[in-house]
Protein backbone atom coordinates (compact mmCIF):
# COMPACT_ATOMS: atom_id res chain seq x y z
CA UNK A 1 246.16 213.89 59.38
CA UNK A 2 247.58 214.05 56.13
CA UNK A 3 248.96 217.07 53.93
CA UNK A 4 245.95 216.72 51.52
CA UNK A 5 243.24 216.47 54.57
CA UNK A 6 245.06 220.05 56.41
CA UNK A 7 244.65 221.76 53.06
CA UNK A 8 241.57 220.63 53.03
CA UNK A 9 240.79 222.12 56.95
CA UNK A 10 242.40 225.06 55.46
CA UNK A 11 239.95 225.67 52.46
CA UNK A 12 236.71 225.00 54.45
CA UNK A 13 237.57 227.59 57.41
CA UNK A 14 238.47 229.90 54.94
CA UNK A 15 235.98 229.66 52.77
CA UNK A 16 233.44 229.74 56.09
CA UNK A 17 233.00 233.45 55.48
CA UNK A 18 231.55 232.71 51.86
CA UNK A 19 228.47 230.62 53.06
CA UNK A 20 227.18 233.02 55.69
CA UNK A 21 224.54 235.30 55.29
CA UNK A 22 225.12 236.83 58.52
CA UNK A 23 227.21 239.81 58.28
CA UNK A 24 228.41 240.15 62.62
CA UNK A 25 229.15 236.36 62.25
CA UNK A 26 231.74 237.40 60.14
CA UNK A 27 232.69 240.37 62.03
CA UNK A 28 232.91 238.29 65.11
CA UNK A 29 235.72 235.72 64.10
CA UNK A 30 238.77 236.53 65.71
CA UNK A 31 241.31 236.87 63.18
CA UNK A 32 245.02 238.42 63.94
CA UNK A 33 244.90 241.86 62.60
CA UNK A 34 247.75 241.20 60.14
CA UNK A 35 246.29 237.90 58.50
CA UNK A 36 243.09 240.04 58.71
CA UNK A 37 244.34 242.72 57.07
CA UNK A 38 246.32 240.98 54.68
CA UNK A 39 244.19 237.60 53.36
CA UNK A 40 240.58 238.36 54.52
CA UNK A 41 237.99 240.07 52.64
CA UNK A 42 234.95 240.55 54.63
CA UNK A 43 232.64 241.94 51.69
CA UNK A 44 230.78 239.14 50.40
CA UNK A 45 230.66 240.94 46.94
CA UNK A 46 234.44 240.33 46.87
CA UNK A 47 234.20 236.64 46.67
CA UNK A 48 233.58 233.42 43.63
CA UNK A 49 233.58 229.88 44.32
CA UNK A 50 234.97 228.16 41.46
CA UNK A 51 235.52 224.44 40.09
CA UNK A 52 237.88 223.43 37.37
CA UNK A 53 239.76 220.89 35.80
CA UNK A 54 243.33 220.91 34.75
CA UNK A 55 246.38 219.46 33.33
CA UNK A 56 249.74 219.51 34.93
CA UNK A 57 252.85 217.84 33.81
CA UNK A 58 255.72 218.53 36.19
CA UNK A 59 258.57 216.91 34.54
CA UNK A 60 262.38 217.31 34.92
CA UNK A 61 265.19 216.22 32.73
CA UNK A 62 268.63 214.99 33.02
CA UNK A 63 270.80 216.90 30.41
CA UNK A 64 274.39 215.27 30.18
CA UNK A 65 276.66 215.16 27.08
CA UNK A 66 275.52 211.94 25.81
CA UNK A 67 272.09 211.61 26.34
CA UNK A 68 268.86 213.52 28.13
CA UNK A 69 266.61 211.51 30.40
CA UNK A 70 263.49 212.56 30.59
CA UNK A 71 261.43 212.27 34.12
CA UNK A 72 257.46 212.80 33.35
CA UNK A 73 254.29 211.88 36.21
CA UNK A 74 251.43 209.63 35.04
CA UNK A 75 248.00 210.96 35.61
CA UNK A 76 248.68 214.84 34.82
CA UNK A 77 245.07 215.57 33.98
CA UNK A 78 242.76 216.12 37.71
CA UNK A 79 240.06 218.42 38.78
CA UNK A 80 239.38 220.41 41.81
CA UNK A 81 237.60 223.53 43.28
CA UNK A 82 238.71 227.07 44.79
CA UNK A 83 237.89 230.31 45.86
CA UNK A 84 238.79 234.11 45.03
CA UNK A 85 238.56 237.62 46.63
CA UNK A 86 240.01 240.69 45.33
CA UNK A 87 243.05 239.61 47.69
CA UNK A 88 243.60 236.01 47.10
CA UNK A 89 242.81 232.70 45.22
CA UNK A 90 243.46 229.92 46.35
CA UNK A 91 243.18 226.04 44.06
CA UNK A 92 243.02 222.47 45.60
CA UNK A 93 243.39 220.10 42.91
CA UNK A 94 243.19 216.04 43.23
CA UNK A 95 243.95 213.99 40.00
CA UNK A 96 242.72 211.44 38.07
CA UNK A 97 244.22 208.24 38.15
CA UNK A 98 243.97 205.88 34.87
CA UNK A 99 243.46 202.20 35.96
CA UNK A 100 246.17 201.15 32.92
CA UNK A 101 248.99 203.00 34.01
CA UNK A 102 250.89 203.18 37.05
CA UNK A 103 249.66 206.35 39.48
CA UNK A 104 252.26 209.15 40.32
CA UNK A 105 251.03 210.03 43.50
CA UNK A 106 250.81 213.80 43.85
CA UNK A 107 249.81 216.79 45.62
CA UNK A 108 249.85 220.30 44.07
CA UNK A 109 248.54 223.39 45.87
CA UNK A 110 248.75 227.13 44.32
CA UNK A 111 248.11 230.33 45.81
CA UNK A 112 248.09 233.61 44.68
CA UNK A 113 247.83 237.03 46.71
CA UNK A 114 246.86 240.85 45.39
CA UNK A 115 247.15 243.53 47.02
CA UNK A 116 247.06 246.63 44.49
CA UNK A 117 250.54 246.55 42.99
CA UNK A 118 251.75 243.74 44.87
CA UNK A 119 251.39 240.21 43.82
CA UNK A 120 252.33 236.87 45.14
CA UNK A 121 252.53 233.61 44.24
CA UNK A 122 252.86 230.34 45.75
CA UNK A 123 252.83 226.87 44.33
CA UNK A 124 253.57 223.33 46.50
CA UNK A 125 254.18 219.94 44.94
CA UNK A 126 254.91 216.67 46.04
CA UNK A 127 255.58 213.38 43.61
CA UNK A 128 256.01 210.07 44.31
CA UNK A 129 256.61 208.23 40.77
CA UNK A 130 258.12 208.74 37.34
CA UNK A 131 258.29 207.42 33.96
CA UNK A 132 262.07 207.55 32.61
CA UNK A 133 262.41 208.08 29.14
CA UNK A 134 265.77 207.73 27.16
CA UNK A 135 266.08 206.79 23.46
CA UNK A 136 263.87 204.37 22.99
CA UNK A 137 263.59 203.24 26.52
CA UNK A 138 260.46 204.16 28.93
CA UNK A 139 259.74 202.52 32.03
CA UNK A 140 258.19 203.46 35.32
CA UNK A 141 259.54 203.98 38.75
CA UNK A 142 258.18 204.26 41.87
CA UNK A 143 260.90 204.84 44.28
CA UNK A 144 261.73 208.44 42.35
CA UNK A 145 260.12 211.20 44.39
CA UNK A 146 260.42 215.40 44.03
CA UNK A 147 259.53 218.02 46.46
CA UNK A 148 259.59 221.24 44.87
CA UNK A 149 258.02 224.53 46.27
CA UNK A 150 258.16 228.58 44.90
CA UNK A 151 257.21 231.31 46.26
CA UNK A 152 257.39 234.90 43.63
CA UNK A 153 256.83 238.25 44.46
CA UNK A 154 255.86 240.91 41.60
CA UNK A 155 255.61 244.53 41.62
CA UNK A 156 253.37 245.63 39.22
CA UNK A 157 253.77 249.39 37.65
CA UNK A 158 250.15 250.45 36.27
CA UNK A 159 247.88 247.99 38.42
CA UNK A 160 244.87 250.38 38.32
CA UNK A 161 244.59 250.09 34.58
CA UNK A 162 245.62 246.36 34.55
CA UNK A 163 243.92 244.10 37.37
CA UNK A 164 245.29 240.57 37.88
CA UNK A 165 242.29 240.05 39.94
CA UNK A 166 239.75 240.59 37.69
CA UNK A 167 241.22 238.34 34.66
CA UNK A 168 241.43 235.28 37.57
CA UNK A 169 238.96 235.90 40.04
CA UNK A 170 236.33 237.15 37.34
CA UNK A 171 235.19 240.00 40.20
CA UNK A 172 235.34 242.56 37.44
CA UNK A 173 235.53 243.42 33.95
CA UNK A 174 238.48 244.65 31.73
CA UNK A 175 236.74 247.20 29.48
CA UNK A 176 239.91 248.14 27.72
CA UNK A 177 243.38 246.80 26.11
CA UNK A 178 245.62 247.22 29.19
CA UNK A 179 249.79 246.78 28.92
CA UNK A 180 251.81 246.89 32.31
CA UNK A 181 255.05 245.56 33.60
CA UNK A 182 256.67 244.39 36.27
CA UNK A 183 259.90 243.50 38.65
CA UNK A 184 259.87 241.32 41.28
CA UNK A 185 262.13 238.08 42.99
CA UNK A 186 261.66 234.38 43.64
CA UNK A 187 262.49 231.63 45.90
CA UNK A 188 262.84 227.88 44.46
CA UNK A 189 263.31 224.97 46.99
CA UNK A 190 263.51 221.81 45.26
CA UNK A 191 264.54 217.70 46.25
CA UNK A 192 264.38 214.71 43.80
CA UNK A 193 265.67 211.56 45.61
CA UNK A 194 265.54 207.62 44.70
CA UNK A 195 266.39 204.23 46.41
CA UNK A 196 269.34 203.99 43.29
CA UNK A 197 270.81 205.70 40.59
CA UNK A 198 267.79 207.46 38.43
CA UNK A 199 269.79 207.04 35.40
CA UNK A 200 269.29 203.39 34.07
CA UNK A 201 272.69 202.31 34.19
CA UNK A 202 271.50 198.49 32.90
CA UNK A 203 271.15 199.69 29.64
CA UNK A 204 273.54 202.91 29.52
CA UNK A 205 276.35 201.76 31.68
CA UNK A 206 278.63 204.35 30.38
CA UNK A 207 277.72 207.26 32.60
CA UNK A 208 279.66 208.72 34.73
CA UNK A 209 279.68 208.47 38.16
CA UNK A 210 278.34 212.34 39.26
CA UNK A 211 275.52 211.84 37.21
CA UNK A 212 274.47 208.81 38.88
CA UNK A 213 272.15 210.96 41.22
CA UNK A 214 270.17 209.30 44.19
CA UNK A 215 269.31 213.06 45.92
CA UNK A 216 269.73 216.07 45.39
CA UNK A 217 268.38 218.69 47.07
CA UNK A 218 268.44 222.88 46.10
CA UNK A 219 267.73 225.87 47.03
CA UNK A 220 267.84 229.04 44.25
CA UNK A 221 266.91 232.30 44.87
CA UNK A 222 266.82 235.56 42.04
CA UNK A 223 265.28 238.39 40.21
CA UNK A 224 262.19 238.88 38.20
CA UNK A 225 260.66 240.81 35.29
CA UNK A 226 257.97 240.66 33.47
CA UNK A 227 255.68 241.82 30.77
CA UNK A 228 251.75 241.06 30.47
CA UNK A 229 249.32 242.41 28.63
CA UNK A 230 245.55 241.95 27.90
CA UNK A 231 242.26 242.84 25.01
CA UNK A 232 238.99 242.55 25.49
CA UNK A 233 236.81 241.84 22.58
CA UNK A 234 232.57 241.22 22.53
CA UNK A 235 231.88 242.73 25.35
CA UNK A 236 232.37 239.69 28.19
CA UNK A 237 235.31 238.47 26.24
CA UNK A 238 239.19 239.12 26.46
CA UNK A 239 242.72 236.98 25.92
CA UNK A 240 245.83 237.55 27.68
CA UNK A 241 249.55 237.08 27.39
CA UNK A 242 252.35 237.27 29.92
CA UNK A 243 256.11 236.95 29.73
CA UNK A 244 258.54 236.34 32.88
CA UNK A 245 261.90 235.53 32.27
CA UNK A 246 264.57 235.57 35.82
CA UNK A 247 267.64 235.03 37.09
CA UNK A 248 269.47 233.74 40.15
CA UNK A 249 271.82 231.62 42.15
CA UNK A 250 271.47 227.98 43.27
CA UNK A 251 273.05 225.82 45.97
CA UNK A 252 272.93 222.38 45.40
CA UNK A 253 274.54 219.20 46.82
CA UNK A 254 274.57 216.44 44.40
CA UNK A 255 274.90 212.41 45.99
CA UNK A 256 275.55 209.53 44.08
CA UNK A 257 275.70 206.22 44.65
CA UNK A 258 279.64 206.58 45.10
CA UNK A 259 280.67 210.34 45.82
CA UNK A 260 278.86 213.39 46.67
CA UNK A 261 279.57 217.06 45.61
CA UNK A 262 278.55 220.73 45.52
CA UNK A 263 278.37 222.07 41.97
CA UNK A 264 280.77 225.23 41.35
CA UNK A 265 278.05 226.78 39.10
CA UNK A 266 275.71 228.33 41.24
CA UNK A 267 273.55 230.05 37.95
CA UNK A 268 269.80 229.06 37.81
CA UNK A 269 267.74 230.47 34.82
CA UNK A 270 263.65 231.00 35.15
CA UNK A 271 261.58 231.36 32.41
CA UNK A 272 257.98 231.54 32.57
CA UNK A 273 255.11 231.98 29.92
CA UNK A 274 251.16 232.37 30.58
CA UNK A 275 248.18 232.79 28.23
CA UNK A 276 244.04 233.40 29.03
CA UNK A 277 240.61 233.40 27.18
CA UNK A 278 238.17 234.69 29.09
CA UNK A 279 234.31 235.00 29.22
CA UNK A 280 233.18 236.91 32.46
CA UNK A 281 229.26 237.70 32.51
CA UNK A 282 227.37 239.24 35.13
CA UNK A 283 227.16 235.86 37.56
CA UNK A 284 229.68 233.62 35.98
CA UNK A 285 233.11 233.34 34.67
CA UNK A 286 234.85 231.04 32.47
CA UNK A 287 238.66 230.84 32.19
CA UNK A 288 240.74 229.11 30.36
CA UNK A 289 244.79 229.29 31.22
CA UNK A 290 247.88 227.89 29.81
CA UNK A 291 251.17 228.46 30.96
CA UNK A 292 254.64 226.51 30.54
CA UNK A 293 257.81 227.40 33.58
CA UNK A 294 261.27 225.91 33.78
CA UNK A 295 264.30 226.29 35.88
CA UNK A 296 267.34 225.38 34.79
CA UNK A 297 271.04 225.31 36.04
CA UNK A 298 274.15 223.31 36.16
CA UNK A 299 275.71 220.33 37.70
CA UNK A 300 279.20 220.45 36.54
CA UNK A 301 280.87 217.84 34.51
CA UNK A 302 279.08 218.67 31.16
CA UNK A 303 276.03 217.95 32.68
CA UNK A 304 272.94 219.92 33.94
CA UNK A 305 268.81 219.60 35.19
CA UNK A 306 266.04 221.70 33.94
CA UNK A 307 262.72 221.45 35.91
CA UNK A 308 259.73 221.75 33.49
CA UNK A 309 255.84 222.29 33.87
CA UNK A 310 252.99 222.75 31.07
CA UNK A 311 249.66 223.14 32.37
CA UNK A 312 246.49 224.10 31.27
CA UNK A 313 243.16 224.89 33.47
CA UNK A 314 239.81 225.13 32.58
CA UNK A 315 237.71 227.16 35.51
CA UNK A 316 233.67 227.82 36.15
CA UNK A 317 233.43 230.44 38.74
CA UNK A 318 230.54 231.96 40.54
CA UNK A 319 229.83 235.40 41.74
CA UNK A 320 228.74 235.24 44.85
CA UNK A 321 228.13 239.44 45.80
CA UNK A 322 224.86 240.90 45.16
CA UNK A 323 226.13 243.93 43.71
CA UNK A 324 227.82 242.80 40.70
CA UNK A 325 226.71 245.36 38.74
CA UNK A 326 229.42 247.90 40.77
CA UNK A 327 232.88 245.34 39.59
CA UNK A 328 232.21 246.72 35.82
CA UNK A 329 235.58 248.52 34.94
């Protein structure tokens, strides 16, 4: 079984709970009482189904004195489907692959988790695939690959006035402007790795030998803040804004295709920006989200690697509780 067809198991016995009509069927799964208690919502007024399509461009970039190589997947755009609760929402997404370009093959799962004042998020990618871009060069190459996973943790100060939930899951209504803040940590594990150098030393043969990089694996860990805010405007309408900048440390271990090292600089900078336009009516919701989030620290030598995403998602969501007419704020 593959990654893609277990998060796929995952989803459908999840999401059993949204199909049934039959209240002790629910009741009767047996669930540990701390996943219960944590990820399961058992009122089916707490729950939307939701399909979407989205654009994701997960690049990184080679920063050195000279030059900057830019690393960017093919087929960014994709489309997928998902589920909310009041707790947790949860996005598959499978992409689109152009016939006249080369396919990055990818896998990217997000997850987010609410509970009152606490939020967390977790995203998982896998890519196999990368056009390099230097100058005036750009060619592809399959045998780069990145693993890169995060998981955040936010402690918001006001959540009763400002609900996460119901700007994402569409399970309730913001009725009025709503400013909070936040502090919180992350975790950033991330591997790039090649068969050779992923610098293209055939045309720019004068780099130096530490930033001829076949892997190099990291793990960074630091603190959060962050400031969101959101208006609602014609009644169903509303548009949001959020700002996360962090910091933290890094270990990394940098191999070439001659020497290996550890970088002295252990620094790793997180930056993170989000936008939303809304519509959420009575049955439906309609989202659409933008967001760009980089990580950046050093490798020594003049020379460092900033991680990069820009992604946009447009989402149709249905209500699926009876008693909508109680998730009005």
């Amino acid at each position: 079984m593959t990654l893609k067809h277990l998060l796929i198991f995952i989803l459908f016995f999840l999401s059993r709970p949204l199909f049934s009509q039959d209240t002790s069927f629910i009741a009767s799964i047996k669930i540990p009482t701390f996943i219960d208690t944590l990820f399961i919502d058992h009122d089916r007024n707490n729950w939307s189904i939701r399909l979407f399509t989205n654009y994701k461009n997960n690049r990184f970039q080679l920063i050195t004195a000279d030059e900057n190589v830019l690393y960017s997947p093919n087929n960014p755009a994709g489309f997928g489907f998902g589920f909310g609760t009041r707790k947790v929402i949860l996005d598959l997404a499978f992409n689109i692959k152009r016939k006249d370009k080369e396919p990055t093959e990818r896998i990217d799962l997000q997850a987010t988790l609410m509970l009152n004042n606490h939020i967390i998020n977790f995203v998982l990618q896998t890519y196999q695939g990368y056009n390099v871009s230097v100058e005036n060069l750009s060619y592809f190459r399959t045998d780069i690959q990145s693993f890169s996973s995060s998981i955040s943790y936010m402690y918001m100060f006001n959540a009763s006035e400002y609900s996460m939930a119901a700007l994402k899951s569409g399970l309730s209504r913001q009725k009025k402007p709503a400013f909070t803040s936040g502090l919180g940590g992350f975790l950033f594990l991330n591997r790039i790795s090649s068969d050779s150098s992923i610098v293209p030393l055939n045309e720019f043969p004068g780099y130096s030998e530490e930033i001829r990089i076949v892997n190099l694996p990291g793990v960074g860990a630091g603190v959060l803040a962050n400031i969101s805010a959101t208006v609602p405007f014609l009644k169903s309408f509303f548009v949001s804004a959020s700002f996360t900048p962090g910091i933290g440390l890094m270990w990394k271990y940098v191999e070439t295709e001659s020497v290996s090292y550890h970088p002295s600089n252990p620094l790793l900078y997180q930056f993170d920006l989000g936008g939303m336009l809304g519509y959420n009516a009575d049955r439906y919701y309609i989202n659409l989200s933008m967001g760009y989030a980089l990580y950046k620290t050093s490798l020594d030598f003049g020379n460092s690697i900033m991680y990069n995403t820009v992604k946009a998602k447009l989402a149709l969501g249905y209500k699926l509780g009876q008693n909508l007419g109680r998730n009005k704020k």
